[in-house]
Each structure stands twice: as C-alpha cells, then as structure tokens.
N, C-alpha and C. Protein backbone atom coordinates (compact mmCIF):
# COMPACT_ATOMS: atom_id res chain seq x y z
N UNK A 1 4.18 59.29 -31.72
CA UNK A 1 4.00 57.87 -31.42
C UNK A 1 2.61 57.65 -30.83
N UNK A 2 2.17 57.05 -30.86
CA UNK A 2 0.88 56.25 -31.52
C UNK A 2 0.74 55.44 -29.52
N UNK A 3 -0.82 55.81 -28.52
CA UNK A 3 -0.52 55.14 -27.56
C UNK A 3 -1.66 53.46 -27.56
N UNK A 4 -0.92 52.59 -27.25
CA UNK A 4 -1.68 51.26 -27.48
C UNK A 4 -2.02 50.87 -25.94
N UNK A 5 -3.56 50.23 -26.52
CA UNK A 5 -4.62 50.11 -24.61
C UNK A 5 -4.12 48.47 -25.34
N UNK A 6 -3.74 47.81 -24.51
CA UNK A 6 -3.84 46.02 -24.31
C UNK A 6 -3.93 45.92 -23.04
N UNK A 7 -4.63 44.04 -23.04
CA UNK A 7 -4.08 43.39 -22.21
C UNK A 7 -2.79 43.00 -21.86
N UNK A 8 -2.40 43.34 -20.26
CA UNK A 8 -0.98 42.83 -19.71
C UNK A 8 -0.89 41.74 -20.06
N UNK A 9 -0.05 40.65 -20.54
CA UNK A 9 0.49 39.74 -20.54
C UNK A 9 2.02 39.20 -20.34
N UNK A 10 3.21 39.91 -20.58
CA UNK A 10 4.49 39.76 -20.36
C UNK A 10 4.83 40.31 -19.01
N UNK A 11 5.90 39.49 -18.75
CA UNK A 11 6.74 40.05 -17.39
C UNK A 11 7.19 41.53 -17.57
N UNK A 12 7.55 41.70 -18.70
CA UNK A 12 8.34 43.34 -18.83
C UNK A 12 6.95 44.40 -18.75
N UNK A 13 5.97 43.68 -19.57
CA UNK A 13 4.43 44.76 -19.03
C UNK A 13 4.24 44.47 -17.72
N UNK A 14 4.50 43.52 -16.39
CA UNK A 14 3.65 43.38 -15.67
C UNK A 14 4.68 44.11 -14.37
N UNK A 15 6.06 44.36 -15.23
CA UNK A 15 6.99 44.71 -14.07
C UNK A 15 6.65 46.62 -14.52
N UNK A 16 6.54 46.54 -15.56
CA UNK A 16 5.92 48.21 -16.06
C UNK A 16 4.95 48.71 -15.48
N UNK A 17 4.12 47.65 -14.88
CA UNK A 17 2.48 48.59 -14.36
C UNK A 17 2.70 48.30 -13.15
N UNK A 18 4.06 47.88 -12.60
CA UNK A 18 4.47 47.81 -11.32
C UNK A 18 4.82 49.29 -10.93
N UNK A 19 5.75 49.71 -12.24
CA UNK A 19 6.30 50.93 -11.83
C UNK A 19 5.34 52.12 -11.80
N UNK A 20 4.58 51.88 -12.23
CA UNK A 20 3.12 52.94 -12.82
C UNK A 20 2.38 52.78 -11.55
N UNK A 21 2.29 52.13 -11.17
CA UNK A 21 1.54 51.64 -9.72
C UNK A 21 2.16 52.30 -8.59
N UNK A 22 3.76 52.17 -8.31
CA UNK A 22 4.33 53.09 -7.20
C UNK A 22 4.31 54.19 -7.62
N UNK A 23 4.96 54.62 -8.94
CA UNK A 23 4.74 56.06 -9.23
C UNK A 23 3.76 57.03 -9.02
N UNK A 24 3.03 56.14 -9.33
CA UNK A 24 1.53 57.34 -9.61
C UNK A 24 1.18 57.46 -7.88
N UNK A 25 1.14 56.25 -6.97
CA UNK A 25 0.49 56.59 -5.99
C UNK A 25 1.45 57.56 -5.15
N UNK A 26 3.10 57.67 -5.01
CA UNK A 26 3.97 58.65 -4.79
C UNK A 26 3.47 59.92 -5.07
N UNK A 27 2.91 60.34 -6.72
CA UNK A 27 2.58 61.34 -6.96
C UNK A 27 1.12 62.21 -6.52
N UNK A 28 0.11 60.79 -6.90
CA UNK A 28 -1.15 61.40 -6.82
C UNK A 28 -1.54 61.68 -5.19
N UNK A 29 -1.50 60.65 -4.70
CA UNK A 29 -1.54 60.92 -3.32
C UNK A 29 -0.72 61.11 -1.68
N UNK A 30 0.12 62.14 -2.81
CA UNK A 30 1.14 62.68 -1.08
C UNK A 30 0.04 63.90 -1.05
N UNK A 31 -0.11 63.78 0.45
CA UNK A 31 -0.87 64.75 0.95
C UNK A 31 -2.22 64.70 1.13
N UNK A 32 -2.67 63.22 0.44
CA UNK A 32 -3.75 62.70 0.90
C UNK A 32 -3.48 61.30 1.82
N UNK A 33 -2.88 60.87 1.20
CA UNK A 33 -2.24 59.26 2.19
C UNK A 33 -0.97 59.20 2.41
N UNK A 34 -0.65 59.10 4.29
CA UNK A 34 0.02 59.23 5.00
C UNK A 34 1.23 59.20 4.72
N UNK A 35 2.21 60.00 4.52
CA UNK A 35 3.79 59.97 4.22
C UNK A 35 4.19 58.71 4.33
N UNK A 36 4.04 58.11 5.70
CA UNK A 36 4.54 56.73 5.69
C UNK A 36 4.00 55.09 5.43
N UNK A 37 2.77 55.50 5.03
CA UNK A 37 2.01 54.34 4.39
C UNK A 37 2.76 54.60 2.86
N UNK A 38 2.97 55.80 2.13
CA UNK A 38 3.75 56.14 0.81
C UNK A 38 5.04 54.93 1.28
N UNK A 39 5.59 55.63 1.73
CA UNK A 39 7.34 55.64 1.99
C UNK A 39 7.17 53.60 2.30
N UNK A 40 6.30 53.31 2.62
CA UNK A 40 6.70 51.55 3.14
C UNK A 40 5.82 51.06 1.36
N UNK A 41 4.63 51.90 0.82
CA UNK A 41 4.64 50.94 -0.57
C UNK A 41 6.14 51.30 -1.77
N UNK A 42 7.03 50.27 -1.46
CA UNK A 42 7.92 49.88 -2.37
C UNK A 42 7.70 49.50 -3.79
N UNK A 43 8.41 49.54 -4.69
CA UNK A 43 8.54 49.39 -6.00
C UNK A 43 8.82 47.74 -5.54
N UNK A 44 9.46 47.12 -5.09
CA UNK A 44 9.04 45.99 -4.79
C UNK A 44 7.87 45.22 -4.49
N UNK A 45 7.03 45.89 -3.55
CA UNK A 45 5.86 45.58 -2.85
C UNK A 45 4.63 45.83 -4.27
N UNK A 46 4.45 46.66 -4.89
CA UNK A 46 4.15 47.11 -6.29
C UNK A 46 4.73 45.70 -7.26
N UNK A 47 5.50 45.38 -7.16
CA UNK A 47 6.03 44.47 -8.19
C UNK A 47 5.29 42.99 -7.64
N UNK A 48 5.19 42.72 -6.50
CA UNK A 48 4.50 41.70 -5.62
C UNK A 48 3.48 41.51 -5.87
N UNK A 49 2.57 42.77 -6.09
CA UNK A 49 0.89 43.18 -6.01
C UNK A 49 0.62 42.39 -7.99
N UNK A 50 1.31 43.33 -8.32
CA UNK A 50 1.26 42.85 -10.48
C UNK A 50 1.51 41.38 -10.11
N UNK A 51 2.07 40.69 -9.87
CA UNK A 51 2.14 39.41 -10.03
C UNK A 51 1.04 38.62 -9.32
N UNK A 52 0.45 39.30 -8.56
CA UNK A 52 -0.50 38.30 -7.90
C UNK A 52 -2.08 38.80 -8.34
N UNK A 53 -1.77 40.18 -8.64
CA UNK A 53 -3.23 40.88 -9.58
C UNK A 53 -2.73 41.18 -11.16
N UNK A 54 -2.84 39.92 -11.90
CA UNK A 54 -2.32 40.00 -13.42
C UNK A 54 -3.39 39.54 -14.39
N UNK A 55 -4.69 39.46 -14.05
CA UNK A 55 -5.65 39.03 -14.89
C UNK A 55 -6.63 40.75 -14.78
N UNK A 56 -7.22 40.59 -16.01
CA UNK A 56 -7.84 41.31 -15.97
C UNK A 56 -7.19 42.97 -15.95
N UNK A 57 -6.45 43.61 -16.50
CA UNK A 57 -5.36 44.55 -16.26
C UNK A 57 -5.18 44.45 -18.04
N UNK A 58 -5.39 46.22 -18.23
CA UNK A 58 -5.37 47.04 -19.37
C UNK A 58 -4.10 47.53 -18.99
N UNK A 59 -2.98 47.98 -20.30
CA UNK A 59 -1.81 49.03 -19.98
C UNK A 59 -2.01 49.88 -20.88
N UNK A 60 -1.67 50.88 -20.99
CA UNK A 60 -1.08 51.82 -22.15
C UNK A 60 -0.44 52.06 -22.19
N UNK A 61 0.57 51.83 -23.60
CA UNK A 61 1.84 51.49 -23.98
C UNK A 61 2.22 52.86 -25.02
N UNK A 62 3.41 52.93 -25.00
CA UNK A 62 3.99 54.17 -25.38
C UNK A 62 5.15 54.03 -25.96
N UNK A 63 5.67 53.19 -27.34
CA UNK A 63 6.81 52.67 -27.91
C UNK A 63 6.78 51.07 -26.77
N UNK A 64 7.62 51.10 -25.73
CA UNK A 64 8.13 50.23 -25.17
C UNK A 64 7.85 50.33 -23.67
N UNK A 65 7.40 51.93 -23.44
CA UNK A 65 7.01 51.73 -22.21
C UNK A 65 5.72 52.20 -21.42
N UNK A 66 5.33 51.41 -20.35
CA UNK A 66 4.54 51.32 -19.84
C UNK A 66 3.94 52.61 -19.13
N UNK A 67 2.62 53.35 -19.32
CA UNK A 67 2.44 54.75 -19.33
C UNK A 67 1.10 54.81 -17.91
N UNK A 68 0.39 53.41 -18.07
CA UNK A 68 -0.99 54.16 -17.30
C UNK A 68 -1.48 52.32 -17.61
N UNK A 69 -2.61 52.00 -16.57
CA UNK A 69 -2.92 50.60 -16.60
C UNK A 69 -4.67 50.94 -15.68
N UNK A 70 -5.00 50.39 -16.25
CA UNK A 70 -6.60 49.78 -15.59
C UNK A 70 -6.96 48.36 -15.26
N UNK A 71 -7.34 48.01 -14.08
CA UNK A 71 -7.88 46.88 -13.51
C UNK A 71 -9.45 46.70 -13.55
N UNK A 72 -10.14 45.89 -13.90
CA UNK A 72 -11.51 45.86 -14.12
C UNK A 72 -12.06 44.08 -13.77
N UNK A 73 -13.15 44.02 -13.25
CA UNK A 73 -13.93 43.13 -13.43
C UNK A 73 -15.17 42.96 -12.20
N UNK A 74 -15.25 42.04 -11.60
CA UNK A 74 -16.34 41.79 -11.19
C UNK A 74 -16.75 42.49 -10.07
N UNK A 75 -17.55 43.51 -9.46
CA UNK A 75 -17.77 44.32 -8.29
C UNK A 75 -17.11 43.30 -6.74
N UNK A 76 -16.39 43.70 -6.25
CA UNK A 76 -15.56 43.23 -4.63
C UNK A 76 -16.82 42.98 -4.09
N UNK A 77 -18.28 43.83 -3.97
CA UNK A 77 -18.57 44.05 -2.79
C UNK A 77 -19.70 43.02 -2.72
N UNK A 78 -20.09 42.71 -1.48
CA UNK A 78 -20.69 41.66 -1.57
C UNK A 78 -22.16 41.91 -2.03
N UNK A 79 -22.64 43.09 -1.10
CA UNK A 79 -24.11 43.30 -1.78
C UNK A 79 -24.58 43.61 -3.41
N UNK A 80 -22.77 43.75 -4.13
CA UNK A 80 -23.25 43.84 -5.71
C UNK A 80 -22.74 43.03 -6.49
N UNK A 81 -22.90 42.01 -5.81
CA UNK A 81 -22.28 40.61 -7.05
C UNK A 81 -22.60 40.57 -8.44
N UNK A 82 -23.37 41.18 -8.61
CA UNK A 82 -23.71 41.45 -10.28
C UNK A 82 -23.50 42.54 -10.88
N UNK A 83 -22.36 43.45 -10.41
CA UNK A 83 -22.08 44.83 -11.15
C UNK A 83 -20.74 44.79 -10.93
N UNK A 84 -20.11 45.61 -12.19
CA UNK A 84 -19.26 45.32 -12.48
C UNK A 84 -18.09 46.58 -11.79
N UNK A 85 -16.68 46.52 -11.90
CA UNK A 85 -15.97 47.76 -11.16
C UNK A 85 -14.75 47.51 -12.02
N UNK A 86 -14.27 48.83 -12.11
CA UNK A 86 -12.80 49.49 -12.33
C UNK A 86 -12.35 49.86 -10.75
N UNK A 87 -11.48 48.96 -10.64
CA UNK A 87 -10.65 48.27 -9.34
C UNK A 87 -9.24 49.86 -9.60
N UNK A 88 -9.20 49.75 -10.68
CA UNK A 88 -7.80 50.99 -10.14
C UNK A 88 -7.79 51.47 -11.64
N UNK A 89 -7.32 52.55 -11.74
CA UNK A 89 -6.74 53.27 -13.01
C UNK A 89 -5.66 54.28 -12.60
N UNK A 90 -4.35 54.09 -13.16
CA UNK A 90 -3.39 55.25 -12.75
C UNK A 90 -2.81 55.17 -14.53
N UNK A 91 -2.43 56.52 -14.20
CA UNK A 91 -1.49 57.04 -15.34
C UNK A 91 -0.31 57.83 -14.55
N UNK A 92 0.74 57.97 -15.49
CA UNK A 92 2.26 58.64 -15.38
C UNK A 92 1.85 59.93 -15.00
N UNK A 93 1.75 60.53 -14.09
CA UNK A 93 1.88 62.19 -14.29
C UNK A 93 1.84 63.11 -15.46
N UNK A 94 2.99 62.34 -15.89
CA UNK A 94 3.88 63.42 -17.21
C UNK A 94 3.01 63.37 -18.63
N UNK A 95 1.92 62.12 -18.09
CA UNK A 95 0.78 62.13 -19.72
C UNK A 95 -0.38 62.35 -19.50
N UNK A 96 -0.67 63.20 -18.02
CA UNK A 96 -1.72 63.39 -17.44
C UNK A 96 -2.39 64.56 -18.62
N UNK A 97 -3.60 64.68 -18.76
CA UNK A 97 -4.72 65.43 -20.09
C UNK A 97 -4.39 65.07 -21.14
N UNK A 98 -3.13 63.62 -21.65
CA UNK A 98 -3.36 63.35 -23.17
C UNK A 98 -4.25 62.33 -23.47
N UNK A 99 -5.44 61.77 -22.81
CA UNK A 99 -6.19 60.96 -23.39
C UNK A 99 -5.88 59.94 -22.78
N UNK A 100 -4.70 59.23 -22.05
CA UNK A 100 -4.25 58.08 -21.64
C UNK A 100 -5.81 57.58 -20.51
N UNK A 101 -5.88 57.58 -20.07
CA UNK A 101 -7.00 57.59 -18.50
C UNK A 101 -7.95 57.65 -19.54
N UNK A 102 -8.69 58.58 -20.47
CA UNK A 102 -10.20 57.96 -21.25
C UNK A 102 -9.77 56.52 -21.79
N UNK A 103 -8.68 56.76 -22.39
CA UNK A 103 -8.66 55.60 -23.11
C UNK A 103 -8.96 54.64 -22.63
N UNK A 104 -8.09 54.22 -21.28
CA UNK A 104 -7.94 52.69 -20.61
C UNK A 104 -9.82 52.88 -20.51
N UNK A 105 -10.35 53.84 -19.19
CA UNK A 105 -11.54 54.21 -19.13
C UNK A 105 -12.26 53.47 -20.05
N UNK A 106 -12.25 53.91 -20.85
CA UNK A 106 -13.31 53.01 -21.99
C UNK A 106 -13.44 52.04 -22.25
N UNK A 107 -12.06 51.31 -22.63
CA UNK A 107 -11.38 50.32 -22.69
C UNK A 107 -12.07 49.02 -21.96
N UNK A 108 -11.77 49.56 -20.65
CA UNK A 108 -12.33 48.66 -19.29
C UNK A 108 -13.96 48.95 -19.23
N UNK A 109 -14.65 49.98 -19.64
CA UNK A 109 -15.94 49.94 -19.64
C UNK A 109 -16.26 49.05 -20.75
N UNK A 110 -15.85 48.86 -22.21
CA UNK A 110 -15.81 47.71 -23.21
C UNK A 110 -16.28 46.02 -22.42
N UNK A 111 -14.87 45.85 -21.51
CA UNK A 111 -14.70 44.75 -20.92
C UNK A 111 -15.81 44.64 -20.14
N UNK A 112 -16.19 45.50 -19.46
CA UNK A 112 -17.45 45.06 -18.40
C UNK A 112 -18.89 45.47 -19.08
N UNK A 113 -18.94 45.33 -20.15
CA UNK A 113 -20.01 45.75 -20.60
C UNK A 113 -21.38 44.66 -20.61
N UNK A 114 -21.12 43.45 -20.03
CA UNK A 114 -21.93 42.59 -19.62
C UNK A 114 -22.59 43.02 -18.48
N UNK A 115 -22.63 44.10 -17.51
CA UNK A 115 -23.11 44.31 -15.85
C UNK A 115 -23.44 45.60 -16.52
N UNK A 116 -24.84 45.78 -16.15
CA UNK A 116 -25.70 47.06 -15.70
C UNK A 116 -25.25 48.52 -15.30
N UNK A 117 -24.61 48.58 -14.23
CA UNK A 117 -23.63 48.95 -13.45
C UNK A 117 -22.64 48.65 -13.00
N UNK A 118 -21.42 49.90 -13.55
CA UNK A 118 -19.84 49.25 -13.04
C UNK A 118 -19.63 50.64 -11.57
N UNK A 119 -19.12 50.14 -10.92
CA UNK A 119 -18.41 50.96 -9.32
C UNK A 119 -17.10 51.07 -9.81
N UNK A 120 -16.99 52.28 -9.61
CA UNK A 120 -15.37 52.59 -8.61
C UNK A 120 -15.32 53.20 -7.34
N UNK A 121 -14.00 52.93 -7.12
CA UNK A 121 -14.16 53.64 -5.27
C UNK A 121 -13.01 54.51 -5.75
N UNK A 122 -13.20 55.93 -5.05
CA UNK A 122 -12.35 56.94 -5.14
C UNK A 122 -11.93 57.66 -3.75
N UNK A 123 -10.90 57.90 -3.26
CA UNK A 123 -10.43 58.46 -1.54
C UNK A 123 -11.24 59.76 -2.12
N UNK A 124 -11.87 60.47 -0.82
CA UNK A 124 -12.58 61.70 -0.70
C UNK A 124 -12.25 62.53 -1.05
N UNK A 125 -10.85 62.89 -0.64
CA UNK A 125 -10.08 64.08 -1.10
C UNK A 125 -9.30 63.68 -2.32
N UNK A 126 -9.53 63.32 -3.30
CA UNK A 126 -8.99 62.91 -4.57
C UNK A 126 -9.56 63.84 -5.33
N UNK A 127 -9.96 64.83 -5.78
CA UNK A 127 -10.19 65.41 -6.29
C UNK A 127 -10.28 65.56 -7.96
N UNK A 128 -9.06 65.36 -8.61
CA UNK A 128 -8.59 65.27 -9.80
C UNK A 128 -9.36 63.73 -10.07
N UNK A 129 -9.26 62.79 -9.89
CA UNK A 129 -10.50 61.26 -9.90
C UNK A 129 -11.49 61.35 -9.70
N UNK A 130 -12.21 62.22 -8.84
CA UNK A 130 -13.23 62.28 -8.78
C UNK A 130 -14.21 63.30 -10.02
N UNK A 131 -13.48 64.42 -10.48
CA UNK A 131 -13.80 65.07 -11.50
C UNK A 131 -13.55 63.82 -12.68
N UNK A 132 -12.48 62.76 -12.88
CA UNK A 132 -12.23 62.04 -14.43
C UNK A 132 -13.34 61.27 -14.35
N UNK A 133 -14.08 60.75 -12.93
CA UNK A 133 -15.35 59.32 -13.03
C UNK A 133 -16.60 60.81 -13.40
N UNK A 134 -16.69 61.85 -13.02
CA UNK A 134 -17.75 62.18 -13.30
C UNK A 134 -17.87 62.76 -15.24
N UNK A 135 -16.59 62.71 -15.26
CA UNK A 135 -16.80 63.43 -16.70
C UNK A 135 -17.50 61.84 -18.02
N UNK A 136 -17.69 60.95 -17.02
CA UNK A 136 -17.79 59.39 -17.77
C UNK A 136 -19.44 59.14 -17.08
N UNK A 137 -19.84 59.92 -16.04
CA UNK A 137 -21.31 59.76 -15.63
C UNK A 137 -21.58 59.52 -14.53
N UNK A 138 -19.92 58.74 -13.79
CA UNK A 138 -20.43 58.25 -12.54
C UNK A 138 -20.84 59.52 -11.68
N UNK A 139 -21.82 58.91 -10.65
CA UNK A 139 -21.93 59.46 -9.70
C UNK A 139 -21.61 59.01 -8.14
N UNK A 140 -21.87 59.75 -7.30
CA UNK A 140 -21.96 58.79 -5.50
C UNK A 140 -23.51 58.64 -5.11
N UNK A 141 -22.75 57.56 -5.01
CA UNK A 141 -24.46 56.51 -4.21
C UNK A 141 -24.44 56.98 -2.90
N UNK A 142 -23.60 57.38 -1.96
CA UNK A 142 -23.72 57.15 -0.39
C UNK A 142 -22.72 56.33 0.01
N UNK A 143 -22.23 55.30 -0.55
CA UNK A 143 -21.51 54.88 0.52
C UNK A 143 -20.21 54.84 0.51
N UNK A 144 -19.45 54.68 1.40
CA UNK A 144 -18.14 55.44 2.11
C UNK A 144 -17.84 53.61 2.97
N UNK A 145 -16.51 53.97 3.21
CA UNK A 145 -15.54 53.35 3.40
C UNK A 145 -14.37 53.81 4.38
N UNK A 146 -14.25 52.94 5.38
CA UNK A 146 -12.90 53.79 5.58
C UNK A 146 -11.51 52.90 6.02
N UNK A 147 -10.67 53.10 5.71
CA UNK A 147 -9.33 52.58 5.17
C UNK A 147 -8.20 52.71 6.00
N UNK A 148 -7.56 51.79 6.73
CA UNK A 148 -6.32 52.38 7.72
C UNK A 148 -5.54 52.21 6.74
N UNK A 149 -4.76 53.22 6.03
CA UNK A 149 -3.66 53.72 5.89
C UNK A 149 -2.81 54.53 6.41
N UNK A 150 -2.32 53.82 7.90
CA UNK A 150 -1.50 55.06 9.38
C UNK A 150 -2.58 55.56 9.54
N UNK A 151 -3.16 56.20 8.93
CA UNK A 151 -4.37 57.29 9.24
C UNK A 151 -5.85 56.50 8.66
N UNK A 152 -6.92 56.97 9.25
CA UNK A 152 -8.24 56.81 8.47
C UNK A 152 -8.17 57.90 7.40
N UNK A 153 -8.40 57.05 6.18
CA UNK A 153 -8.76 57.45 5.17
C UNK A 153 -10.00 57.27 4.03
N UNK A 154 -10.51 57.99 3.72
CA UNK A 154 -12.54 57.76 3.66
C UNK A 154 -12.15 57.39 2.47
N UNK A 155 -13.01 56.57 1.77
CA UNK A 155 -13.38 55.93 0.04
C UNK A 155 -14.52 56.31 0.29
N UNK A 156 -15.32 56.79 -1.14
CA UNK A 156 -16.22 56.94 -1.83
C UNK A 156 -16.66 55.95 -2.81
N UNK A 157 -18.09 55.49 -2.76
CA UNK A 157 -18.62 54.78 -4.35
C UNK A 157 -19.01 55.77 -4.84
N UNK A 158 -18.51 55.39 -6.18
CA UNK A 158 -19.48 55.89 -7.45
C UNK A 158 -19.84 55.15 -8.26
N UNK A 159 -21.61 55.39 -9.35
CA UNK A 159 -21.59 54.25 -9.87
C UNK A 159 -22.15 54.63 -11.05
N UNK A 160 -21.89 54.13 -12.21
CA UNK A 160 -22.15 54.16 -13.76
C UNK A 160 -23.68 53.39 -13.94
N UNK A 161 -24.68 53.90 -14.16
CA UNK A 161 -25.59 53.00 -14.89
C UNK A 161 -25.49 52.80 -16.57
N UNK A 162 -25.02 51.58 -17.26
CA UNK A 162 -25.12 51.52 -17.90
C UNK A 162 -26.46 51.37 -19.07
C-alpha cells in the first residue's frame, strides 16, 4: 500500500494526527520530557491542540489511517519574520526508516519554498531529530531555548538555507 502526503482537512484526519501527536510524543520523548508533563498530555488535550492548529498541517496516510503529520509555515520568532519553519513533524514509531518523515519533510519544504530560510526547533537531547534535520542540511545557529516542561528542557535552532 501506497503512503499519501496531503493536506489535513476532515475531522477523521484531524482526530488521526491527534493520535499521532500523543503517540509519538509518549514514545519519542520518555526519558527526555518529564514522566509527568507525558502522563498530563492526553489524547484529549492532543485532540484540543488539532482543532485549534488545523491549517497548514501535512498527514501521511496509510489506506485509512493516519501514520505521521507535519506542521509548517511562517517562522514564530520574532527576529525572523521572513523565514519560514517546520513547527512539528512526528511519525508512528512502527514506520520509523520507511520514508514517512522525508516525505512529509519535503513536502513542507515544497510549501515554504517562498522564505530563504526555514527553522526548526529540536529538544537537545533528541537525538534521532536531530540526525533526520541534518541529513536535509539543517544546521544550529546558536540559539537555544528553554522550556518548562516540570523540568527545564533546552530547544535548539536549526536552520536550512535555501
């Protein structure tokens, strides 16, 4: 079966990249972000977030269900109002090295291909993300971030010159 990059548009995709959204962060980051910052983001709270962040959001689809999703558009930060960012990318575990993550990847680099430079922010100890942005060019600029999740937790930029 054959995997398809679209835009989210239906409730059943937007309740899908809900589940892709708790899942993945359950998986990818126990042991980097705090057991109980995990344990309070709900599949509810995830389902809250898709409905209020539904523009701009790639899925990859897999027959009927929802596998891996990318968020993209205009850089958050204030000093780079004119460059562009991939806001989040998660995939399923279970399709982790089949291509799912280049795909969206690209996908969303397509979409922002109007800005010079696109950012992502990656947690420090992410390791496995930080190797997928460099295998695409990004690098780190310097700057860092840091994040109460129960605990301080550091973000990294990285940034694509296009």
């Amino acid at each position: 079966m054959k995997i398809v990059i679209k835009e989210m548009k239906t409730d059943d995709e937007i309740l899908g990249k809900a589940y892709v959204h708790w899942k993945s962060w359950q998986e990818a980051y126990k042991g980097i972000v705090h057991q109980e910052y995990l344990d309070k983001l709900t599949l509810d709270k995830c389902i809250e977030i898709a409905y209020k962040i539904s523009n701009n959001t790639l899925i990859a689809k897999l027959g009927d269900n929802i596998i891996g999703f990318s968020t993209y558009g205009k850089c958050r930060d204030l000093e780079s109002s004119h460059i562009g960012e991939v806001m989040a990318i998660y995939v399923l575990s279970e399709y982790y090295s089949r291509g799912v993550g280049f795909q969206l990847m690209s996908e969303s680099l397509k979409k922002l291909n109007d800005y010079n430079k696109i950012i992502v922010w990656v947690l420090k100890d992410n390791e496995r993300a930080i190797h997928f942005y460099e295998k695409f060019g990004f690098k780190f600029d310097g700057k860092e971030k840091t994040l109460k999740l129960v605990t301080d937790i550091v973000e990294r930029r990285m940034i694509l010159d296009l």
